[in-house]
N, C-alpha and C. Protein backbone atom coordinates (compact mmCIF):
# COMPACT_ATOMS: atom_id res chain seq x y z
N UNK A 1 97.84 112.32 -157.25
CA UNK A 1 98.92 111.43 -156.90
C UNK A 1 98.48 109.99 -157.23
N UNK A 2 99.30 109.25 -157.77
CA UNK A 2 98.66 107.87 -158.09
C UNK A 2 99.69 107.13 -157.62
N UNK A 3 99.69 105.67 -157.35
CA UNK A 3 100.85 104.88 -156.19
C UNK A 3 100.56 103.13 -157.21
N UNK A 4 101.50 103.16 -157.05
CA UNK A 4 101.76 101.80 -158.01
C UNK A 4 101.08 100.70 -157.20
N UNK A 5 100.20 99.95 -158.14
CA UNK A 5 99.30 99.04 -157.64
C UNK A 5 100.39 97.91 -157.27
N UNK A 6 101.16 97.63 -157.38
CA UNK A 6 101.57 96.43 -156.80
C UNK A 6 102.43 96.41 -155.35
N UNK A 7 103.58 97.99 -155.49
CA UNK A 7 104.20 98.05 -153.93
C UNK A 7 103.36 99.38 -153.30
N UNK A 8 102.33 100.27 -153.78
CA UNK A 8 101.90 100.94 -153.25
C UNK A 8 102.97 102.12 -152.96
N UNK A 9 103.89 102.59 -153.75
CA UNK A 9 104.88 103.28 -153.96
C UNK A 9 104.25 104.68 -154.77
N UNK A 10 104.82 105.43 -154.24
CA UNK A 10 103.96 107.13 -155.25
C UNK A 10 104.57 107.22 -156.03
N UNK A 11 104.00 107.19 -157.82
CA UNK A 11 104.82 107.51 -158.67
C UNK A 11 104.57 108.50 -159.45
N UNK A 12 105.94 108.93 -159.95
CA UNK A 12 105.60 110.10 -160.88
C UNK A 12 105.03 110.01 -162.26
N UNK A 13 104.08 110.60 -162.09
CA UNK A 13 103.29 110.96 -163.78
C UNK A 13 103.38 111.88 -164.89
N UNK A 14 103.53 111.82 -166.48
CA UNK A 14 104.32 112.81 -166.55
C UNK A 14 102.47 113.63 -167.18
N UNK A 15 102.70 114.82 -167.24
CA UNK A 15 101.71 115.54 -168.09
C UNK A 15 100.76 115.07 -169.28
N UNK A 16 101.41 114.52 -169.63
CA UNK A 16 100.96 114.04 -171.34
C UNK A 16 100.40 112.78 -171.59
N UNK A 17 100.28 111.71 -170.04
CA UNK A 17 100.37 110.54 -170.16
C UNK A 17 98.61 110.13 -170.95
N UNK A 18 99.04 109.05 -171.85
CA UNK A 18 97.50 108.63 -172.55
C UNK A 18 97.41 107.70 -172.17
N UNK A 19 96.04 107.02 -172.47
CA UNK A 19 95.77 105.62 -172.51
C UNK A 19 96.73 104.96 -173.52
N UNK A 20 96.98 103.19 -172.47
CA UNK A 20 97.90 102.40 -173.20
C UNK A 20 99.68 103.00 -173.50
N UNK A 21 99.54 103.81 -172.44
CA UNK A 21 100.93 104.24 -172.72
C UNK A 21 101.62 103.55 -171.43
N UNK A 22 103.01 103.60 -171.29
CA UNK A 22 103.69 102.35 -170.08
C UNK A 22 104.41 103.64 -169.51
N UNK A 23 104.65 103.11 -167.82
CA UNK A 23 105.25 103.42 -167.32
C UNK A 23 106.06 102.60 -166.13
N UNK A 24 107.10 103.12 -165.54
CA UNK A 24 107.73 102.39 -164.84
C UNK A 24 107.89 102.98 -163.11
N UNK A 25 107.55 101.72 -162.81
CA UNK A 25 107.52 102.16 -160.99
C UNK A 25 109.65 101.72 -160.60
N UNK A 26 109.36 102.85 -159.89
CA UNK A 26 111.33 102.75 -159.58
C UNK A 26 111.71 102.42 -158.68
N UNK A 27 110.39 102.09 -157.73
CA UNK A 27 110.52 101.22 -156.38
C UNK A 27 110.62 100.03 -156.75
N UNK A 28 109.63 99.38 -157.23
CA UNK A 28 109.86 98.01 -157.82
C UNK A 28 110.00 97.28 -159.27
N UNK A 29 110.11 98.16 -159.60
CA UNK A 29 110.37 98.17 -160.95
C UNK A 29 110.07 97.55 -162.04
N UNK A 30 108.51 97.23 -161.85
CA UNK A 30 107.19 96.53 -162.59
C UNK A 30 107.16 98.27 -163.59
N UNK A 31 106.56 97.02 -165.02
CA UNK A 31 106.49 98.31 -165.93
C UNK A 31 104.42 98.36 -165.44
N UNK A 32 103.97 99.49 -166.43
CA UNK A 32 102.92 99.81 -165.49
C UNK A 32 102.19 100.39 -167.20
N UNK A 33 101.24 100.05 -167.39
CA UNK A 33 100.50 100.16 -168.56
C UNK A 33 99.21 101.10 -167.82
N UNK A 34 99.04 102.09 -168.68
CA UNK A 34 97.43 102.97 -167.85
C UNK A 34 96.66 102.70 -168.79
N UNK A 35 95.43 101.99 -168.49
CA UNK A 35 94.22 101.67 -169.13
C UNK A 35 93.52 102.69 -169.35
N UNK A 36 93.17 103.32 -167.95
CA UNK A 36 92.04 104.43 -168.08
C UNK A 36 92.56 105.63 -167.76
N UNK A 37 92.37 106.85 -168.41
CA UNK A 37 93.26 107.96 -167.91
C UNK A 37 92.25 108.50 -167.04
N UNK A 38 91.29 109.06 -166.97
CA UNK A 38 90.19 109.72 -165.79
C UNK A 38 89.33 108.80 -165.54
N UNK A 39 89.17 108.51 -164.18
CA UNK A 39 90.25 108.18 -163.46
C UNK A 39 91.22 107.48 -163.73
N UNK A 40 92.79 107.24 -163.25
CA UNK A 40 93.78 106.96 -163.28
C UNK A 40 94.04 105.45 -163.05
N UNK A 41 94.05 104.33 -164.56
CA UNK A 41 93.79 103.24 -163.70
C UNK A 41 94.95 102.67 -164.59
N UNK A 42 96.12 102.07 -163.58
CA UNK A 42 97.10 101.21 -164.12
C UNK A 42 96.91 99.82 -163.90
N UNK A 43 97.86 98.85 -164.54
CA UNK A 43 97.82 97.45 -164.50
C UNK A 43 99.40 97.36 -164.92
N UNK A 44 99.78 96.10 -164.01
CA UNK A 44 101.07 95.29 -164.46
C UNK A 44 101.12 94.64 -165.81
N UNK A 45 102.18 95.39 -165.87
CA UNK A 45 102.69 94.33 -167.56
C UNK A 45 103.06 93.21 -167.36
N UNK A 46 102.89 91.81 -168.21
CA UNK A 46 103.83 90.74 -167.96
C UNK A 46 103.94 90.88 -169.36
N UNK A 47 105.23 90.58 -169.67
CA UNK A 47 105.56 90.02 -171.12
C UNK A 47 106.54 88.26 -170.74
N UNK A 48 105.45 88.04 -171.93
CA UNK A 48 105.71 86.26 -172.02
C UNK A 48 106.55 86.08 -172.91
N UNK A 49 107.12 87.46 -173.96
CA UNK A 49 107.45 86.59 -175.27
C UNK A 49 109.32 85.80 -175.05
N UNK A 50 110.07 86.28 -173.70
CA UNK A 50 111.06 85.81 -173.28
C UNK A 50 110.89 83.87 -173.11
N UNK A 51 109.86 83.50 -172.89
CA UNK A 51 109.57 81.70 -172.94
C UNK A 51 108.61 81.36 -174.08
N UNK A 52 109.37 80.98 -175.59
CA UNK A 52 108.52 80.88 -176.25
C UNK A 52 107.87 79.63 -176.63
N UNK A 53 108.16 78.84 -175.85
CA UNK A 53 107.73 77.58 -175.07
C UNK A 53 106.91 77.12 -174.49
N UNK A 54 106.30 78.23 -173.96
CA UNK A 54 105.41 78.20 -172.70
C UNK A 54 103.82 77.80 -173.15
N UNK A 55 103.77 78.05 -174.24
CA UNK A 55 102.14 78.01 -175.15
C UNK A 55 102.38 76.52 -175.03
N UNK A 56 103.38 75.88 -175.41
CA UNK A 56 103.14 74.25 -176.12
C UNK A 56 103.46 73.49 -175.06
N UNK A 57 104.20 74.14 -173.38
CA UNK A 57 104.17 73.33 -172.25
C UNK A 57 102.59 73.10 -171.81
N UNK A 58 101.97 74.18 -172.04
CA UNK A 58 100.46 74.12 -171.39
C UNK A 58 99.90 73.40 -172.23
N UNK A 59 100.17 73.37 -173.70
CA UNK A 59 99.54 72.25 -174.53
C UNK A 59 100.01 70.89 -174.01
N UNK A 60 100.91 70.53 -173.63
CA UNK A 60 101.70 69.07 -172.99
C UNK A 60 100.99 69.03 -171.98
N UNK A 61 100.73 69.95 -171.00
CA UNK A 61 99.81 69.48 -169.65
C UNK A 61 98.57 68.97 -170.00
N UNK A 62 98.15 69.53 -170.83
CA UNK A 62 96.30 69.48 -171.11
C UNK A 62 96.41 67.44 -171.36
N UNK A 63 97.31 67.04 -172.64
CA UNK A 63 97.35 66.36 -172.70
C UNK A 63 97.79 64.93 -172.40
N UNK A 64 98.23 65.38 -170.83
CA UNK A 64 98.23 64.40 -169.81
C UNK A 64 97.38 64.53 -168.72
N UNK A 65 96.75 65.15 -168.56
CA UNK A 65 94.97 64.70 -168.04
C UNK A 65 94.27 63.83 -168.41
N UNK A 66 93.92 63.20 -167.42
CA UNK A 66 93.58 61.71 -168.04
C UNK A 66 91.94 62.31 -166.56
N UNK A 67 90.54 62.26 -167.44
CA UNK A 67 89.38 62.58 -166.81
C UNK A 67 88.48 61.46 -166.73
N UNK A 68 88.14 61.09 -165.65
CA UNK A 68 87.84 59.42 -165.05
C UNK A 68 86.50 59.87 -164.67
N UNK A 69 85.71 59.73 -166.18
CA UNK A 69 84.39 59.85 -165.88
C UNK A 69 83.46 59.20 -165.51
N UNK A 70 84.39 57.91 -165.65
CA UNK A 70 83.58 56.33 -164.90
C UNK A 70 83.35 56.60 -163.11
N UNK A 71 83.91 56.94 -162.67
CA UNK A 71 84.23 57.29 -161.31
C UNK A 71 83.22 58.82 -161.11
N UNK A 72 83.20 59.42 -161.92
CA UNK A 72 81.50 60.77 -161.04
C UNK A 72 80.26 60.36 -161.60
N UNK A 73 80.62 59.48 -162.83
CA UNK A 73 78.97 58.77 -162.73
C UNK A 73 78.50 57.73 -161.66
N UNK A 74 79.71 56.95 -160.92
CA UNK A 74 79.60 56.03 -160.15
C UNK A 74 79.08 57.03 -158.94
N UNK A 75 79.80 57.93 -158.26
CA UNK A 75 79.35 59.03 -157.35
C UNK A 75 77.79 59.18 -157.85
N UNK A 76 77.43 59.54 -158.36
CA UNK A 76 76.07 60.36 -159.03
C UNK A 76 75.15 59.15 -158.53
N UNK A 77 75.31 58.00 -158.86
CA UNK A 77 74.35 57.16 -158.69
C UNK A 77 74.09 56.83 -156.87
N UNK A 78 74.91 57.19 -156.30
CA UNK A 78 74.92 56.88 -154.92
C UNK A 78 74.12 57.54 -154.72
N UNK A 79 74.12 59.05 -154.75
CA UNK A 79 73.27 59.98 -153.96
C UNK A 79 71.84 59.61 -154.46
């Protein structure tokens, strides 16, 4: 019996299942990818490719960090 890692729900497995093959929990309805078949080890899918945006927002964050290294060398010298 194996139970969906995220609601802890028992799900059905079918016979044939391989590694890297998906499945779907019907309680919560996260798709469910099995890594390892003996033992039985699933992981949540996320698919990103719905925001294809999202790569060049995190590029926009990076580049408003502004790192004030004048200020932990000033720290450093105290101690």
């Amino acid at each position: 019996m194996a139970r969906c890692p995220e609601c802890n729900s028992k799900l059905t497995i079918p016979p044939d299942l391989e590694r890297w093959d998906r499945i779907f929990c019907e309680a919560c309805g996260i798709e469910l990818e099995v890594v390892d078949v003996n033992p039985l080890e699933l992981e949540a899918v996320f698919d990103f490719e719905d925001d294809d945006n999202a790569l060049d927002e995190l590029e926009e964050d990076e580049d408003d960090l502004e790192w004030e290294e004048e200020e932990d060398e000033d720290e450093e010298e105290e101690w």
